[in-house]
N, C-alpha and C. Protein backbone atom coordinates (compact mmCIF):
# COMPACT_ATOMS: atom_id res chain seq x y z
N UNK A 1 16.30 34.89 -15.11
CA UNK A 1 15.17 34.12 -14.65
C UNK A 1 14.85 33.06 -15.70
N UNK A 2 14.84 31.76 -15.03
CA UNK A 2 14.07 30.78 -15.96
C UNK A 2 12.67 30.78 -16.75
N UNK A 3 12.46 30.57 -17.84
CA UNK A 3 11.64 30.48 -18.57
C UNK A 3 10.46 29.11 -18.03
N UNK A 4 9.43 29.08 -17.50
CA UNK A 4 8.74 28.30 -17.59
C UNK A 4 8.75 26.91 -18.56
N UNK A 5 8.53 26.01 -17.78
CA UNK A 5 9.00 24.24 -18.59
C UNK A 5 7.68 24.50 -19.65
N UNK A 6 8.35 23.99 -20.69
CA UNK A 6 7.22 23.46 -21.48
C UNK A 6 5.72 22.20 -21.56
N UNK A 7 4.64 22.71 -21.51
CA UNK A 7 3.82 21.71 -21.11
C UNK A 7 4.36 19.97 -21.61
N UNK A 8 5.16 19.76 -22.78
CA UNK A 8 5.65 18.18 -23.01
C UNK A 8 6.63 18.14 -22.04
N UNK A 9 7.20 19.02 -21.29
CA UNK A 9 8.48 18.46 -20.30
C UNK A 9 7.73 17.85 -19.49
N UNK A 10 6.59 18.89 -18.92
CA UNK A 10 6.22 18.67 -17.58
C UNK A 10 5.35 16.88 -17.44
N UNK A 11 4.77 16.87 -18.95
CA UNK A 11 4.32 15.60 -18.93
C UNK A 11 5.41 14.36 -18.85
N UNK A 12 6.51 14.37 -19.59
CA UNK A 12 7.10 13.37 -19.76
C UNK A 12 7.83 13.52 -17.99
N UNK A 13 8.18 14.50 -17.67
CA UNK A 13 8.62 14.53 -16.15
C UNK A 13 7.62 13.35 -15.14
N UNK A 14 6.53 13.92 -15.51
CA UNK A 14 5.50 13.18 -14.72
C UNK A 14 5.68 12.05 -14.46
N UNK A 15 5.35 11.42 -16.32
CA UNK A 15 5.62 10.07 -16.44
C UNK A 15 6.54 9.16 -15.67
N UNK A 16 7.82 9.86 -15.73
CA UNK A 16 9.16 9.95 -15.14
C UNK A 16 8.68 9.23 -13.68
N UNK A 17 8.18 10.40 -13.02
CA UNK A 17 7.74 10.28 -11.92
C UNK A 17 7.09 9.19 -11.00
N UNK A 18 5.97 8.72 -12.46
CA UNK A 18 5.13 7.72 -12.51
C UNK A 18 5.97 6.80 -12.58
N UNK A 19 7.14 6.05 -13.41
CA UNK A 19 7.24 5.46 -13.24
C UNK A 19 8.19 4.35 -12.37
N UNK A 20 8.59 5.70 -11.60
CA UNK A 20 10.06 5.39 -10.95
C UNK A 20 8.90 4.87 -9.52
N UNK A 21 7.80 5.63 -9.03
CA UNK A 21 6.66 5.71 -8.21
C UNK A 21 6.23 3.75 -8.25
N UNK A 22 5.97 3.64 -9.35
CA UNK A 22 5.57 2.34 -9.26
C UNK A 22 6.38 1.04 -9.69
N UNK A 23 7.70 1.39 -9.85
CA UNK A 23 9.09 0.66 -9.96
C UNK A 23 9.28 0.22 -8.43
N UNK A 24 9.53 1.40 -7.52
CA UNK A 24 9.63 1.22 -6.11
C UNK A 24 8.44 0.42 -5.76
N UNK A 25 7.10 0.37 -5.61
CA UNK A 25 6.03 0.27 -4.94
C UNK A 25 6.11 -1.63 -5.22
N UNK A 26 6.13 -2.13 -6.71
CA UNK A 26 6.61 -3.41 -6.93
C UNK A 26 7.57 -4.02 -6.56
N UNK A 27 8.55 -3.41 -6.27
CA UNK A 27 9.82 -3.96 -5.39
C UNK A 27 9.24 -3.87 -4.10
N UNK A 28 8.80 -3.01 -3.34
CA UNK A 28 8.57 -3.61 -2.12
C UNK A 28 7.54 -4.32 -2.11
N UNK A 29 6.88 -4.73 -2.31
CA UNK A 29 5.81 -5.90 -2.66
C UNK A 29 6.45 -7.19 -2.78
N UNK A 30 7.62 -6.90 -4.00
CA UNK A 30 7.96 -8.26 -4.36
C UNK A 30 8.74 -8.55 -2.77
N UNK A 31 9.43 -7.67 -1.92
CA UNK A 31 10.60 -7.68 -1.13
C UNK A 31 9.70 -8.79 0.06
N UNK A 32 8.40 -7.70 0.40
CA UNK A 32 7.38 -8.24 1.37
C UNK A 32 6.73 -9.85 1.34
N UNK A 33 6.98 -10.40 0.18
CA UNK A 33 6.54 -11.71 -0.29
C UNK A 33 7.63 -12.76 -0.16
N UNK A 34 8.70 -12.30 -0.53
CA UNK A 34 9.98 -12.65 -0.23
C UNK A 34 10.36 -13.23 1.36
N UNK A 35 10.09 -11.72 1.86
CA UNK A 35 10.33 -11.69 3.61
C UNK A 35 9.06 -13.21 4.28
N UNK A 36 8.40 -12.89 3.70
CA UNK A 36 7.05 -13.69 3.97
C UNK A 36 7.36 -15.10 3.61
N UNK A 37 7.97 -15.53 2.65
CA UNK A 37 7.97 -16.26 2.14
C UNK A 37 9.52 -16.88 3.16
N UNK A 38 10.20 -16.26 2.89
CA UNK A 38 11.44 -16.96 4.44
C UNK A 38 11.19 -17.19 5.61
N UNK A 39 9.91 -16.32 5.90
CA UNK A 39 9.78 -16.28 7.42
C UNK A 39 8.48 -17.34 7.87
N UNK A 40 7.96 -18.23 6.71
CA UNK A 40 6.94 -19.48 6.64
C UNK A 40 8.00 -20.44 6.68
N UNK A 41 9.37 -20.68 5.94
CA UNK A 41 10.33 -21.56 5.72
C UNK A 41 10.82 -21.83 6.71
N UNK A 42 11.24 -20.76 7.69
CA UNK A 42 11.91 -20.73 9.03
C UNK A 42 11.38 -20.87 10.09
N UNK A 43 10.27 -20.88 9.60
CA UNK A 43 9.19 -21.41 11.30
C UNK A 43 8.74 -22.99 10.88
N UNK A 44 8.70 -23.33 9.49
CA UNK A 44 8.64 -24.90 9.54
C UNK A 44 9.86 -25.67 9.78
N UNK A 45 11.28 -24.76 9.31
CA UNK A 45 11.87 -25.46 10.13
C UNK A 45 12.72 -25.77 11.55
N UNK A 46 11.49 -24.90 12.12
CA UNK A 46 11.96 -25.01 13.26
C UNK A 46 12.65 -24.10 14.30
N UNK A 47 12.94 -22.92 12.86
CA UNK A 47 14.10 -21.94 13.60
C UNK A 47 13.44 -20.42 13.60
N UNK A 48 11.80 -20.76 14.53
CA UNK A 48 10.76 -19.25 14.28
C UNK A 48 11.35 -18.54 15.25
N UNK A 49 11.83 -18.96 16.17
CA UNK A 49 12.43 -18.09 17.30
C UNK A 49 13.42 -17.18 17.47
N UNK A 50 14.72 -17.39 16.24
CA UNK A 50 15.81 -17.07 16.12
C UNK A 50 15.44 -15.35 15.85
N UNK A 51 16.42 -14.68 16.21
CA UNK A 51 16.41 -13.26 16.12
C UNK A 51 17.08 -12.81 14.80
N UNK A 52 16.35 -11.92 14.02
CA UNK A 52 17.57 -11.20 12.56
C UNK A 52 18.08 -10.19 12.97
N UNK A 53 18.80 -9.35 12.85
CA UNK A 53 18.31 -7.68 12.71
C UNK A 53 18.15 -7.06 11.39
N UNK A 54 17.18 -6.24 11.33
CA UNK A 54 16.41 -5.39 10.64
C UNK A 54 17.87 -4.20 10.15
N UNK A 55 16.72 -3.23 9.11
CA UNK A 55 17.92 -2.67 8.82
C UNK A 55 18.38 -1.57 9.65
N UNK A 56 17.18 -1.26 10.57
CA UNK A 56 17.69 -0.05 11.62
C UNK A 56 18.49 -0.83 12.48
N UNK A 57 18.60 -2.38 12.83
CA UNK A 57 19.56 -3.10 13.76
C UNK A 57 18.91 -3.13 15.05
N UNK A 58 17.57 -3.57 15.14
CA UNK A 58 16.28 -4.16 15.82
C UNK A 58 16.24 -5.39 15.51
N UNK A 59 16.47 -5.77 16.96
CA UNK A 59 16.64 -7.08 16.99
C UNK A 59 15.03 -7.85 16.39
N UNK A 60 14.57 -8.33 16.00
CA UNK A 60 13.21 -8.99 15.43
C UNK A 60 13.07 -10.95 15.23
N UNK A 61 12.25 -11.44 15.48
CA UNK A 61 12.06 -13.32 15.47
C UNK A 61 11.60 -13.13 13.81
N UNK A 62 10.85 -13.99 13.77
CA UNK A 62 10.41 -14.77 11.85
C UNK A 62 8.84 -14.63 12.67
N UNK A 63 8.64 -15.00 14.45
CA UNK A 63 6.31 -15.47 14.83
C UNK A 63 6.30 -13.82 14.65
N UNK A 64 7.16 -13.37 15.17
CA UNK A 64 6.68 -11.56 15.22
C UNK A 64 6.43 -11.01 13.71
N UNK A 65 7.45 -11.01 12.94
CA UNK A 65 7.27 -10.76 11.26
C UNK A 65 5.88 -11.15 10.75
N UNK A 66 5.46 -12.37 11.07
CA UNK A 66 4.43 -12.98 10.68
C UNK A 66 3.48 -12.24 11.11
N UNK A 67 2.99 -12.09 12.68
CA UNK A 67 2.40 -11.33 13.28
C UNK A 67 2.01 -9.54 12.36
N UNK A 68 3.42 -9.36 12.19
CA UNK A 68 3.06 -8.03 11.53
C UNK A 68 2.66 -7.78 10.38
N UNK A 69 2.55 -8.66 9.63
CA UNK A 69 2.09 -9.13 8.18
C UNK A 69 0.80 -9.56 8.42
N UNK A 70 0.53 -10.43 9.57
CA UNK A 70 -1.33 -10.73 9.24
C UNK A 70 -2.03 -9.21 10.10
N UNK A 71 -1.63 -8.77 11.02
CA UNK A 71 -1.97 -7.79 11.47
C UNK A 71 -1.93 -6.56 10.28
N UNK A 72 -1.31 -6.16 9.23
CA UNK A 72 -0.88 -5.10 8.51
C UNK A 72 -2.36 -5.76 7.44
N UNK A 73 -2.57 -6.94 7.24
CA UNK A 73 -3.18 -7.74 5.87
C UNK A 73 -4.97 -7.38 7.08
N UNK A 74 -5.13 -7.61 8.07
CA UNK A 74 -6.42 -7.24 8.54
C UNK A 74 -6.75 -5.79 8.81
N UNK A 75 -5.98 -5.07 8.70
CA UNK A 75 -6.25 -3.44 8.66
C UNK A 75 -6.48 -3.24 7.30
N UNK A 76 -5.46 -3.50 6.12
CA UNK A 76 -6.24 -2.99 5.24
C UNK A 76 -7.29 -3.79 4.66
N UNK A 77 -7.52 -4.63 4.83
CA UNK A 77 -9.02 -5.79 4.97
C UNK A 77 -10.24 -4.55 5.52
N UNK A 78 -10.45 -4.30 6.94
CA UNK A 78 -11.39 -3.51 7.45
C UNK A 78 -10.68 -2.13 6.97
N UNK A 79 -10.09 -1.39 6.25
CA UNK A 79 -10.21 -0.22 5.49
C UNK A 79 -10.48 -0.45 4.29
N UNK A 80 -10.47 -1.40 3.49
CA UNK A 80 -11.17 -1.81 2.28
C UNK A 80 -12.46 -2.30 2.52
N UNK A 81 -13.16 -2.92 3.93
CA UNK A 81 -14.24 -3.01 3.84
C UNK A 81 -14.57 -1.67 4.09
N UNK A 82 -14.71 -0.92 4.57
CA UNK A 82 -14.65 0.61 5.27
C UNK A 82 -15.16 1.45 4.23
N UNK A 83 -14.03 1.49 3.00
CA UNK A 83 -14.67 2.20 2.04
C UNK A 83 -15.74 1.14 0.77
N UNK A 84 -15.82 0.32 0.99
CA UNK A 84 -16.86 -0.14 -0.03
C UNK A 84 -18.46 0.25 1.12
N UNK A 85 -18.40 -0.03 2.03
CA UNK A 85 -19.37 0.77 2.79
C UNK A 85 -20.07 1.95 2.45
N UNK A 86 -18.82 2.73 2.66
CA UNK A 86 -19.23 3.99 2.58
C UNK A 86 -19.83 4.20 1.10
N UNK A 87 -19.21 3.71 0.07
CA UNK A 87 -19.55 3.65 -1.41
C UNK A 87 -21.16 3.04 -1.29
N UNK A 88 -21.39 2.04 -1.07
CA UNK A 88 -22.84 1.45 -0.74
C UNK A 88 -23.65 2.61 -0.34
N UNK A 89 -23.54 3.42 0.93
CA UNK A 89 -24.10 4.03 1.57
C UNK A 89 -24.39 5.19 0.54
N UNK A 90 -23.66 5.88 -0.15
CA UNK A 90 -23.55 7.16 -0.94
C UNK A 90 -24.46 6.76 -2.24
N UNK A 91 -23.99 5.24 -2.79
CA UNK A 91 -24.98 5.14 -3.64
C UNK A 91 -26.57 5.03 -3.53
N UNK A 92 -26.94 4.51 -2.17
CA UNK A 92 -28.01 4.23 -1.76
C UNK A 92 -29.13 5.64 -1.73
N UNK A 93 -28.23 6.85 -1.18
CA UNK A 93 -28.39 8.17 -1.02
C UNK A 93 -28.44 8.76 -2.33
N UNK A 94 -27.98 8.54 -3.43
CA UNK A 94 -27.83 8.84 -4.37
C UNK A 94 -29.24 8.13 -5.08
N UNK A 95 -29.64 7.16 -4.94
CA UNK A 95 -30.88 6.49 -5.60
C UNK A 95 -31.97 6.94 -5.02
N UNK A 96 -31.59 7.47 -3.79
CA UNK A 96 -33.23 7.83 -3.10
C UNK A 96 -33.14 9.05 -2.95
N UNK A 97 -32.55 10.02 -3.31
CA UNK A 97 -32.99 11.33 -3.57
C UNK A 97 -32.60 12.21 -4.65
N UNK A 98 -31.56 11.44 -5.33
CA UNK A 98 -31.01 11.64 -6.39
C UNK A 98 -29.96 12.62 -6.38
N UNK A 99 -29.20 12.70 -7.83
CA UNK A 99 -27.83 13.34 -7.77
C UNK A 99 -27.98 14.97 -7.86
N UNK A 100 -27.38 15.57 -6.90
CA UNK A 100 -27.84 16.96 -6.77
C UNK A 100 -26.79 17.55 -8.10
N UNK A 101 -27.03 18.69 -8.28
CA UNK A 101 -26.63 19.44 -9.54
C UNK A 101 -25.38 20.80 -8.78
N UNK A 102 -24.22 20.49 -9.44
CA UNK A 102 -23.23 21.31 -8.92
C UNK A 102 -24.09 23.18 -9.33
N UNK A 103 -24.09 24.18 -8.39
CA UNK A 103 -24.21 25.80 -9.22
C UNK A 103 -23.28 26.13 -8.99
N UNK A 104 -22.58 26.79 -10.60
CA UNK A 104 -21.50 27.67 -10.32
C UNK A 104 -21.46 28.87 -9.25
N UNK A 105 -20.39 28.85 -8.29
CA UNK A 105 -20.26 29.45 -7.17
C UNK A 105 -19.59 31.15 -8.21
């Protein structure tokens, strides 16, 4: 039977983890800006209609891409307004009756 990791493995694992986590997350960002950025080029010049395929091999235009990019950019718009709301609301609750006190259960 294996011996339990040492608490510095498990951290530097993490890290590991961390940073492979946000290696990926910047590449697709950069990928999405990219895509965005061809698919403004190709509708000025002219060629928004043309079909690509994707990597599942779905056929897709450059107005639809666009479409799914301002549609994807107004959802998390109203879920970022969503939670600053709710934050407002909690603080508001929090000033007018004040912060209740955790008892150990």
């Amino acid at each position: 039977m294996e011996e339990p990791a040492e608490p510095s493995q498990t951290r530097s694992r993490g890290k590991l983890v961390f940073y492979g986590v946000a290696t990926c997350g910047l590449g697709g960002i950069l990928w999405l800006i990219h895509m965005t950025y061809t698919a403004i080029h190709m509708i000025i010049a002219g060629k928004g209609l043309e079909t690509y395929r994707t990597f599942w091999l779905v056929q897709f235009n450059w107005y639809g891409f666009l479409a799914f990019v301002l549609v994807c950019a107004v959802a998390i718009a109203i879920c970022l307004w969503l939670r600053w709301h709710e934050k407002m609301q909690w603080k508001s609750l929090q000033k007018k009756y004040g912060r209740r006190k955790r008892t150990p259960s």
